[in-house]
C-alpha atoms as a PDB file:
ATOM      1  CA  UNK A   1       0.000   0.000   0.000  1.00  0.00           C
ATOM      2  CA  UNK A   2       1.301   3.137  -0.894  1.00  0.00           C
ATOM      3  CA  UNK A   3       1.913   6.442   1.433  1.00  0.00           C
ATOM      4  CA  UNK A   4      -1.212   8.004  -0.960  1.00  0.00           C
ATOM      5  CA  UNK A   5      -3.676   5.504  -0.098  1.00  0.00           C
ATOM      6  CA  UNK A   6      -2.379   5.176   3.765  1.00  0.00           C
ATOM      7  CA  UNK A   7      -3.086   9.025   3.986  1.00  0.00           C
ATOM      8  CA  UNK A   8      -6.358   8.576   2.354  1.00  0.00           C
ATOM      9  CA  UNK A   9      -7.423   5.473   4.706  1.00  0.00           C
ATOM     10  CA  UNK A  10      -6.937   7.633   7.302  1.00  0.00           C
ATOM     11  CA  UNK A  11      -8.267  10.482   6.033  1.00  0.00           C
ATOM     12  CA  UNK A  12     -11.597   8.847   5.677  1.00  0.00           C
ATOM     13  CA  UNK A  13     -11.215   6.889   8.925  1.00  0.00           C
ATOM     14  CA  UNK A  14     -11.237  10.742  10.860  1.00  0.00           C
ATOM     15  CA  UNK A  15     -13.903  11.890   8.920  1.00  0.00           C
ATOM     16  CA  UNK A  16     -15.927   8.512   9.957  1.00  0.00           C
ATOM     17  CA  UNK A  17     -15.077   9.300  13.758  1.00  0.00           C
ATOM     18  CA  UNK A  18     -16.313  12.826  13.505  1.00  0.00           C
ATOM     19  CA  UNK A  19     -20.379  12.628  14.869  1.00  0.00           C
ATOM     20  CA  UNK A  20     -22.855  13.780  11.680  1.00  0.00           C
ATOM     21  CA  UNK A  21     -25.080  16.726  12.830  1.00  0.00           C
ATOM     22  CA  UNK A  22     -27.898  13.778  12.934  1.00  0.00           C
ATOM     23  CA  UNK A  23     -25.711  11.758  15.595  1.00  0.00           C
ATOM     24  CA  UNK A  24     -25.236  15.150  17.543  1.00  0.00           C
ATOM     25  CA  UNK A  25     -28.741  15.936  17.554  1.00  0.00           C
ATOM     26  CA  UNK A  26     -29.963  12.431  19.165  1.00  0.00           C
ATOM     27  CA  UNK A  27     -26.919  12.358  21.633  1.00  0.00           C
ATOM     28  CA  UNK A  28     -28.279  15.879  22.694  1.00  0.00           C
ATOM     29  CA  UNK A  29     -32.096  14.955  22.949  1.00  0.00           C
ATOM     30  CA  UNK A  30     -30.619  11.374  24.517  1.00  0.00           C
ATOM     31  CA  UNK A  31     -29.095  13.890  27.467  1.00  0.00           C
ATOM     32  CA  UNK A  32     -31.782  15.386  27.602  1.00  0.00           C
ATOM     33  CA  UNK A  33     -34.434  12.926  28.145  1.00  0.00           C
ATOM     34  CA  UNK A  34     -31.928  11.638  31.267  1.00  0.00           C
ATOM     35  CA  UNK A  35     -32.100  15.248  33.153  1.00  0.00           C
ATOM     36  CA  UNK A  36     -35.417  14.812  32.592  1.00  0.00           C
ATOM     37  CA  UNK A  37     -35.919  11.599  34.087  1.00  0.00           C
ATOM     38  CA  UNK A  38     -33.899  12.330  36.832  1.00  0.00           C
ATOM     39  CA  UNK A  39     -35.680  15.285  37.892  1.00  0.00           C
ATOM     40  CA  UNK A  40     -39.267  14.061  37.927  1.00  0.00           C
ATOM     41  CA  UNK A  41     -37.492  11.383  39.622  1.00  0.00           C
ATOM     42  CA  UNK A  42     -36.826  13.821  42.529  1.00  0.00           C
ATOM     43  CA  UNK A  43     -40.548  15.060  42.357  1.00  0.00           C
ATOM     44  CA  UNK A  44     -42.096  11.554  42.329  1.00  0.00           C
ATOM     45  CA  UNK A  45     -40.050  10.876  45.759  1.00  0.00           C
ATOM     46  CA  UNK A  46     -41.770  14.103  46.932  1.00  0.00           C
ATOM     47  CA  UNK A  47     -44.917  13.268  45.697  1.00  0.00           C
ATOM     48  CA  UNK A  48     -44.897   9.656  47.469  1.00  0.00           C
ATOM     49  CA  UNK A  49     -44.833  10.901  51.191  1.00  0.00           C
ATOM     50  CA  UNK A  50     -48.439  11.829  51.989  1.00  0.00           C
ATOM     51  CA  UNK A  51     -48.694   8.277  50.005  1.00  0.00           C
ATOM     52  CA  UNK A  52     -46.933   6.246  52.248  1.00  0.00           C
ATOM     53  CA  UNK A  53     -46.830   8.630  55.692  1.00  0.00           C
ATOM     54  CA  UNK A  54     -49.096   7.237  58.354  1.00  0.00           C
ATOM     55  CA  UNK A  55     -48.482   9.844  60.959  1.00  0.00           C
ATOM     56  CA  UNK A  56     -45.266   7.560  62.881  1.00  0.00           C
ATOM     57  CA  UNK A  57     -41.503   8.765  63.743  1.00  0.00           C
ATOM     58  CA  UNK A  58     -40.227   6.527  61.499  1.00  0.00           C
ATOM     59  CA  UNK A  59     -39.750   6.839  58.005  1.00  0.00           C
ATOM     60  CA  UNK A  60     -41.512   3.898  56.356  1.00  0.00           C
ATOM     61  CA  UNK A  61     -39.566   1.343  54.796  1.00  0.00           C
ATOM     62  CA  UNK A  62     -41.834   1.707  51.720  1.00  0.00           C
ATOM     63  CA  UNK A  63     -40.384   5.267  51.501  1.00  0.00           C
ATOM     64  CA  UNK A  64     -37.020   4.307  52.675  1.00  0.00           C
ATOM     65  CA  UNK A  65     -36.833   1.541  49.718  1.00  0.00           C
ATOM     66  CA  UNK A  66     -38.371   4.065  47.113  1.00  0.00           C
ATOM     67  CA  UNK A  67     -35.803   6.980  47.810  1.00  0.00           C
ATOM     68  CA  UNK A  68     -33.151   4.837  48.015  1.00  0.00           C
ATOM     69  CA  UNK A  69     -34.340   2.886  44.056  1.00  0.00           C
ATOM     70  CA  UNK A  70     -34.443   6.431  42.541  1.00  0.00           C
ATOM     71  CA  UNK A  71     -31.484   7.515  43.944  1.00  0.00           C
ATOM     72  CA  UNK A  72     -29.142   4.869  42.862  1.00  0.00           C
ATOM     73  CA  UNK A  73     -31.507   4.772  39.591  1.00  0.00           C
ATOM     74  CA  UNK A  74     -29.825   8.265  39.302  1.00  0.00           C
ATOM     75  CA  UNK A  75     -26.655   6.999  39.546  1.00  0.00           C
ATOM     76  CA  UNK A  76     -27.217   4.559  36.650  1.00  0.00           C
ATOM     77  CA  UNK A  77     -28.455   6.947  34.498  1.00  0.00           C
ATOM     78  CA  UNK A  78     -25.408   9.180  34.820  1.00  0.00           C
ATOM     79  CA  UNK A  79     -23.553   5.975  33.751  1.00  0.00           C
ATOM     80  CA  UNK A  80     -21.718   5.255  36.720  1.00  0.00           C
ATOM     81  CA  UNK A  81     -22.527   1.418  36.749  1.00  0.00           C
ATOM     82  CA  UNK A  82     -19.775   0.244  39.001  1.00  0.00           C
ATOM     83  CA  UNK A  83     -21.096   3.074  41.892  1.00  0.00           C
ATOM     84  CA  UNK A  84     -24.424   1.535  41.419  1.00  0.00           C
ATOM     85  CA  UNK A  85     -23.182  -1.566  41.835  1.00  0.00           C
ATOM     86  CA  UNK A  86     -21.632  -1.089  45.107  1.00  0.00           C
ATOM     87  CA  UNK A  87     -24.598   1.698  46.293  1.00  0.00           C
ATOM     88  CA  UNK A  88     -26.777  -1.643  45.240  1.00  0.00           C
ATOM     89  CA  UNK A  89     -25.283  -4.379  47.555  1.00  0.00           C
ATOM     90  CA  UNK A  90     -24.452  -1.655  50.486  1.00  0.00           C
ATOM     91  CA  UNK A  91     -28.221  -1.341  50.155  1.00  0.00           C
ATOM     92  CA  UNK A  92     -28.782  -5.381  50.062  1.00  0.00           C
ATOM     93  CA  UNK A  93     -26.389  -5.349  53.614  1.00  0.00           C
ATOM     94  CA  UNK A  94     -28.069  -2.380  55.359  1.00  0.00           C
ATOM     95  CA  UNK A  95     -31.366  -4.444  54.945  1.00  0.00           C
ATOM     96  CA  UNK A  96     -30.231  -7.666  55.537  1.00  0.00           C
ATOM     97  CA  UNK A  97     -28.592  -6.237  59.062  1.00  0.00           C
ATOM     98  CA  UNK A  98     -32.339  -4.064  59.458  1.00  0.00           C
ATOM     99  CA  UNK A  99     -33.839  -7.210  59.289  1.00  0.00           C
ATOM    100  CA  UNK A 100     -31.711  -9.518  61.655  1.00  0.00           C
ATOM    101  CA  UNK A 101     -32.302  -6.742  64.063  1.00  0.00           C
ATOM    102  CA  UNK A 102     -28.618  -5.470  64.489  1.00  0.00           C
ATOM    103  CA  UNK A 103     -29.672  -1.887  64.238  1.00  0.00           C
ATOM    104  CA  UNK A 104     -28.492  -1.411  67.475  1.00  0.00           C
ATOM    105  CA  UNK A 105     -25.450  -2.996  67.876  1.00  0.00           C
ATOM    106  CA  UNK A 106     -24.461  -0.153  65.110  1.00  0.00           C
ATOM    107  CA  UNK A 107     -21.966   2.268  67.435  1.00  0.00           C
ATOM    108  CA  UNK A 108     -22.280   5.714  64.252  1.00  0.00           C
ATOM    109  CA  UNK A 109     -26.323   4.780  64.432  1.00  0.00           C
ATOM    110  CA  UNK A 110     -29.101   2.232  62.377  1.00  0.00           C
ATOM    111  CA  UNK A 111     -26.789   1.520  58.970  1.00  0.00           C
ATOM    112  CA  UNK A 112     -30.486   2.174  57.037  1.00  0.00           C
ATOM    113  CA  UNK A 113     -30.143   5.964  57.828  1.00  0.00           C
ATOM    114  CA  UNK A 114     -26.278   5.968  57.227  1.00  0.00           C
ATOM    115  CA  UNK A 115     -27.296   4.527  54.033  1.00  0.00           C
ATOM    116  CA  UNK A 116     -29.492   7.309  53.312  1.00  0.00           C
ATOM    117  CA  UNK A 117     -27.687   9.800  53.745  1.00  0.00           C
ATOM    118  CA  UNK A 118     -24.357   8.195  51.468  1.00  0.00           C
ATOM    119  CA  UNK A 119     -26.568   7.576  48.863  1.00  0.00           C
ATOM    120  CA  UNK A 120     -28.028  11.289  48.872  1.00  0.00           C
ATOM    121  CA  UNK A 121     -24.490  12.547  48.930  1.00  0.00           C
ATOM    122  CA  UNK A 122     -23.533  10.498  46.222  1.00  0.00           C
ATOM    123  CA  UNK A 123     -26.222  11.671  44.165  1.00  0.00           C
ATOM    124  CA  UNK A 124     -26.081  15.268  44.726  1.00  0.00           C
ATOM    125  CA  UNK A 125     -22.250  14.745  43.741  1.00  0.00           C
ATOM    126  CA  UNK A 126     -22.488  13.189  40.287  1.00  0.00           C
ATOM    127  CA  UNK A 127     -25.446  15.315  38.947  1.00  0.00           C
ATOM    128  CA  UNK A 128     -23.025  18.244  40.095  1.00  0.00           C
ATOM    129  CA  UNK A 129     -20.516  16.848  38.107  1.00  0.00           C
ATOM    130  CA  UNK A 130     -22.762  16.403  35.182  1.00  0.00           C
ATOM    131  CA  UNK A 131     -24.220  19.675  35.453  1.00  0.00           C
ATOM    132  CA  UNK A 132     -20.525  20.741  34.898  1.00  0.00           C
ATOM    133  CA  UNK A 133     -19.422  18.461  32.109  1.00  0.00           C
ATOM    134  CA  UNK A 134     -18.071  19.709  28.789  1.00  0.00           C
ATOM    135  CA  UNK A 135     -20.750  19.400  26.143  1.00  0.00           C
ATOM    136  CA  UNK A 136     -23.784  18.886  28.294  1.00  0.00           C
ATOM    137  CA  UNK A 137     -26.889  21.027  26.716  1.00  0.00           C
ATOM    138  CA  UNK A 138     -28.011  23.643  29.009  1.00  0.00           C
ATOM    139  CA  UNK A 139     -31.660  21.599  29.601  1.00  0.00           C
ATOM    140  CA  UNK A 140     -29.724  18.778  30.944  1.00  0.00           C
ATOM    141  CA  UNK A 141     -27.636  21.177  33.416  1.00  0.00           C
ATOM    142  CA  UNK A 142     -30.933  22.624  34.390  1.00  0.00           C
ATOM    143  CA  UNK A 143     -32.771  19.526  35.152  1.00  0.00           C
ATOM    144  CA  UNK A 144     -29.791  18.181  36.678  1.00  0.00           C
ATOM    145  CA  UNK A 145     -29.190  21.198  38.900  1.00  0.00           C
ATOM    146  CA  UNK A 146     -32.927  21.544  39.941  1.00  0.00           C
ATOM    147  CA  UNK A 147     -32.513  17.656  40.744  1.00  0.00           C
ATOM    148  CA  UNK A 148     -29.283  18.611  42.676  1.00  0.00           C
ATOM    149  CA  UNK A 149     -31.305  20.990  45.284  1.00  0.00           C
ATOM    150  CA  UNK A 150     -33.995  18.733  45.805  1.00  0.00           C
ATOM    151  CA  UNK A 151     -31.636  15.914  46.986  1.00  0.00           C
ATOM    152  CA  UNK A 152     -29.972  18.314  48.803  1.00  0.00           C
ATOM    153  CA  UNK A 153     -33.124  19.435  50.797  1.00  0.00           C
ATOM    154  CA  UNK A 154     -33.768  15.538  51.232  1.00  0.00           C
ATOM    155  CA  UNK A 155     -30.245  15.245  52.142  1.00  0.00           C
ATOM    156  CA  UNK A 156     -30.496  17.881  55.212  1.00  0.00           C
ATOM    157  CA  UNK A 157     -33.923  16.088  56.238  1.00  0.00           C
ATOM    158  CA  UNK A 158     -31.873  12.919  56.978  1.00  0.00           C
ATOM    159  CA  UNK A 159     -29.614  15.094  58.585  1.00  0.00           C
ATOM    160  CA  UNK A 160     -31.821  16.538  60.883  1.00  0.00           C
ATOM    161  CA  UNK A 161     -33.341  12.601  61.283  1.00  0.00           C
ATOM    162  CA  UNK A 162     -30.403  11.485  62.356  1.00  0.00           C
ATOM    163  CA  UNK A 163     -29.072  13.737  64.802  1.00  0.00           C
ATOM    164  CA  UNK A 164     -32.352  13.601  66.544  1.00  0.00           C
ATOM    165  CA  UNK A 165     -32.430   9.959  66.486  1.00  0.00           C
ATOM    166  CA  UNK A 166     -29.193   9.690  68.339  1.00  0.00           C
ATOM    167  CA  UNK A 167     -29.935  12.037  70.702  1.00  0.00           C
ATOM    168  CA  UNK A 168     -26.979  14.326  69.520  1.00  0.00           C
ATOM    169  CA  UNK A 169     -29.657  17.309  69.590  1.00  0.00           C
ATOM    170  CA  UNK A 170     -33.216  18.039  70.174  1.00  0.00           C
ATOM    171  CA  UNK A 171     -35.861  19.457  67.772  1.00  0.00           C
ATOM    172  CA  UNK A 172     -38.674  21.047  69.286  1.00  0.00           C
ATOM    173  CA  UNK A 173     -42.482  21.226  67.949  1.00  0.00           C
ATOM    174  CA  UNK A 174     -44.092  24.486  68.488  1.00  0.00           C
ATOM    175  CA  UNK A 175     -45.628  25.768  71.810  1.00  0.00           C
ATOM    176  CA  UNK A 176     -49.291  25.045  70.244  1.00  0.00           C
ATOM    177  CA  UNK A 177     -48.545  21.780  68.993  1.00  0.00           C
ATOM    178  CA  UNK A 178     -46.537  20.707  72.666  1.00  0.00           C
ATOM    179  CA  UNK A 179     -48.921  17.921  74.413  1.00  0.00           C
ATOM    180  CA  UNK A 180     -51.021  17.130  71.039  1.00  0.00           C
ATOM    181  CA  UNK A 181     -49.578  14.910  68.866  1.00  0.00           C
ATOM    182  CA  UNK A 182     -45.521  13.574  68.594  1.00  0.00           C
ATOM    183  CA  UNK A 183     -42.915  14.656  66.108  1.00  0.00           C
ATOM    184  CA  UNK A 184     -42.886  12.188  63.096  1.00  0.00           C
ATOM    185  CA  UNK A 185     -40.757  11.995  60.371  1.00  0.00           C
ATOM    186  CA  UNK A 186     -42.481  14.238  57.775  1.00  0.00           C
ATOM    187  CA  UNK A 187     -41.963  17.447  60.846  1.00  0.00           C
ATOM    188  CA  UNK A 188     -38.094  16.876  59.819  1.00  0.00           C
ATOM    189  CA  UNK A 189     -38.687  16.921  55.787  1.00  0.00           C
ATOM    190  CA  UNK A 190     -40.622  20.011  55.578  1.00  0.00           C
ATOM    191  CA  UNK A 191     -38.385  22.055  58.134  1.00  0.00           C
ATOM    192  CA  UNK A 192     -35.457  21.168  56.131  1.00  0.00           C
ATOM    193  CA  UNK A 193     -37.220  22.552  52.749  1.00  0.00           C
ATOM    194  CA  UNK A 194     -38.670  25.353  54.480  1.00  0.00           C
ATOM    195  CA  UNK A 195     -35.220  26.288  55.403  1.00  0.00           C
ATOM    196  CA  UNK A 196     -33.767  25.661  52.021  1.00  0.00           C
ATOM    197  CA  UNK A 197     -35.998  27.088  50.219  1.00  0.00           C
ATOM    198  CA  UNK A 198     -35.935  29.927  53.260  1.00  0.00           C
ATOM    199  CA  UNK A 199     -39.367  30.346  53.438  1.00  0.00           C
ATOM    200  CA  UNK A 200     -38.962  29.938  57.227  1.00  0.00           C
ATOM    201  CA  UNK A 201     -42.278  28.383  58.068  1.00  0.00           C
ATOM    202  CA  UNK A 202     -40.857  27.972  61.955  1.00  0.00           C
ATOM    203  CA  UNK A 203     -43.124  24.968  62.199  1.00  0.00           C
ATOM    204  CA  UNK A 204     -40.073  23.196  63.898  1.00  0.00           C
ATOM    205  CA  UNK A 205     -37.221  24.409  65.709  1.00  0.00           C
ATOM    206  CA  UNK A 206     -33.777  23.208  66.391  1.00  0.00           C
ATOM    207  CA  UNK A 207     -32.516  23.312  70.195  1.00  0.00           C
ATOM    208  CA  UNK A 208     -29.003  23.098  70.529  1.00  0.00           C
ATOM    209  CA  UNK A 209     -25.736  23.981  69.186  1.00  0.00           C
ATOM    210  CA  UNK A 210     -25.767  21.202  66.364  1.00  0.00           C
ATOM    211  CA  UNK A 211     -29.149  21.348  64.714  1.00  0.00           C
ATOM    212  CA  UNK A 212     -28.481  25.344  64.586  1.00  0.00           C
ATOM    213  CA  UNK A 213     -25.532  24.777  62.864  1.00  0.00           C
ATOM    214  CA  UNK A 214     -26.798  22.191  60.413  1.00  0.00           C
ATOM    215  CA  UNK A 215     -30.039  24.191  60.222  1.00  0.00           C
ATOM    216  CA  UNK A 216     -27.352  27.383  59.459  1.00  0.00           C
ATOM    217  CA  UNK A 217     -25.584  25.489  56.677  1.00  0.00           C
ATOM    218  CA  UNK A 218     -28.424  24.360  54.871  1.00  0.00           C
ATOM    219  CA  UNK A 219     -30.166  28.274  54.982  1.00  0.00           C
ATOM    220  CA  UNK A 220     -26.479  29.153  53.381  1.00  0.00           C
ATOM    221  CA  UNK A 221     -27.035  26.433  51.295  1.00  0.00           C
ATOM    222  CA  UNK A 222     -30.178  27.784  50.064  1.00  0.00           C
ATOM    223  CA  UNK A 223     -28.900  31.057  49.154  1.00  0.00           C
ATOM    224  CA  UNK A 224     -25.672  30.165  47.502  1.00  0.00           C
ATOM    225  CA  UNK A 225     -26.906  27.564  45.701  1.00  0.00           C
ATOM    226  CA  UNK A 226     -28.888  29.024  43.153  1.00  0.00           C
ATOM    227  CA  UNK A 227     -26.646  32.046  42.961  1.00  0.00           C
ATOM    228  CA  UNK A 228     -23.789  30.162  42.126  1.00  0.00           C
ATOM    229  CA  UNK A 229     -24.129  26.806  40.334  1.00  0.00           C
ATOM    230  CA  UNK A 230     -27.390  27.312  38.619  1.00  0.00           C
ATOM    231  CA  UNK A 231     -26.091  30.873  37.432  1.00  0.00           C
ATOM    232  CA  UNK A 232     -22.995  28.560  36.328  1.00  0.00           C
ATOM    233  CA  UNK A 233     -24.463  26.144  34.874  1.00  0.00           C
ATOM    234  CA  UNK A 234     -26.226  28.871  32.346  1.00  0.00           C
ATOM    235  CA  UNK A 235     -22.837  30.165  31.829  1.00  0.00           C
ATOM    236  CA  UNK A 236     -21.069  27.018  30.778  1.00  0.00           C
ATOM    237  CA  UNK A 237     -20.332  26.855  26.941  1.00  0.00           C
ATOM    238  CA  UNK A 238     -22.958  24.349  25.190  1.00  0.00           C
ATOM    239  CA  UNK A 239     -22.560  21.641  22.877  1.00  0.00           C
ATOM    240  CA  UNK A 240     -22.763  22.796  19.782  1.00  0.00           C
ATOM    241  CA  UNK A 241     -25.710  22.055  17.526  1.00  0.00           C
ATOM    242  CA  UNK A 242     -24.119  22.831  13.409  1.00  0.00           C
END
């Protein structure tokens, strides 16, 4: 074979790597249709709780089981298969301990919540890191970051959960609601949206040095977060669509 046709095999083997505008368009509507799906993901796990709530202190397991299947569904649709791999048989373990009634014996608290709140972190991470990828169309950093804040808001309730749980701090119900009914598990999802969001609803309040300080964070976390990934996110160069 001569140096002509070498140069010319190769020629036409770059131009055959290059994506056609066609392949560019479905890779783009592909991304897409995963931001999407991972944000109404988010919004079905809100959606589920007056579903499955039944007015205990526990989260159910129904709920527990359905946060934890869209957020390592997350995961997989990012294409991290390995991490959902291992976030899938950590899960199978936390059970199987839930269920053989070793919660206890656990010295950092019940694995189940621990669980929780790795997985949350996890997810939060990688649709940060896809929200920042090179050549990511600006829906999919949208739906991605609006994904991102809800997890994060779920991320702070099992926070709050947890530290109350151990007895590491105290959350209080207001003065009205004192005597009537007991603090469930819901009281600790919509206090940490209402301070994310910083709406502020006071509807429960955090006693002690700790659940101020988390409860501080995640109002800072409310503010920044908008006004400095989102608005980064809109500023990150496209993929380009010629």
């Amino acid at each position: 074979m001569t140096d002509e046709e070498q140069a010319r095999e190769a020629a036409q083997g770059e131009q055959a790597s290059v994506p056609t505008h066609a392949q560019r368009q479905e890779r783009q509507a592909r991304l897409e249709r995963h931001g999407l799906l991972i944000f109404l993901g988010q919004i079905i796990g809100i959606a589920a709780v007056p579903l499955v709530d039944a007015g205990s202190q526990s989260v159910p397991i129904a709920y527990v089981i359905l946060s934890l299947t869209i957020a390592i569904t997350t995961v997989w649709i990012l294409g991290y298969q390995r991490l959902t791999y291992f976030l899938v048989a950590t899960s199978l373990l936390a059970g199987i301990w839930f269920q053989l009634g070793f919660a206890k014996l656990a010295v950092f608290g019940p694995p189940p919540i621990l669980l929780f709140l790795l997985v949350k972190v996890v997810c939060v991470v990688v649709c940060i890191r896809q929200a920042f990828r090179a050549g990511v169309p600006s829906t999919q950093r949208i739906y991605c970051g609006a994904a991102s804040f809800i997890m994060l808001g779920i991320f702070f309730a099992g926070i709050h959960l947890f530290v109350n749980k151990m007895e590491i701090g105290h959350y209080a119900l207001p003065a009205e609601f004192e005597g009537s009914r007991h603090l469930r598990w819901v009281d600790f999802l919509w206090f940490s949206f209402a301070t994310l969001s910083t709406a502020g609803y006071s509807d429960l309040v955090p006693v002690g040095s700790l659940p101020l300080t988390i409860a501080t964070m995640e109002g800072l976390s409310g503010l920044l977060f908008p006004a400095t990934l989102i608005a980064r996110i809109a500023s990150l160069p496209t993929e380009h669509s010629d």
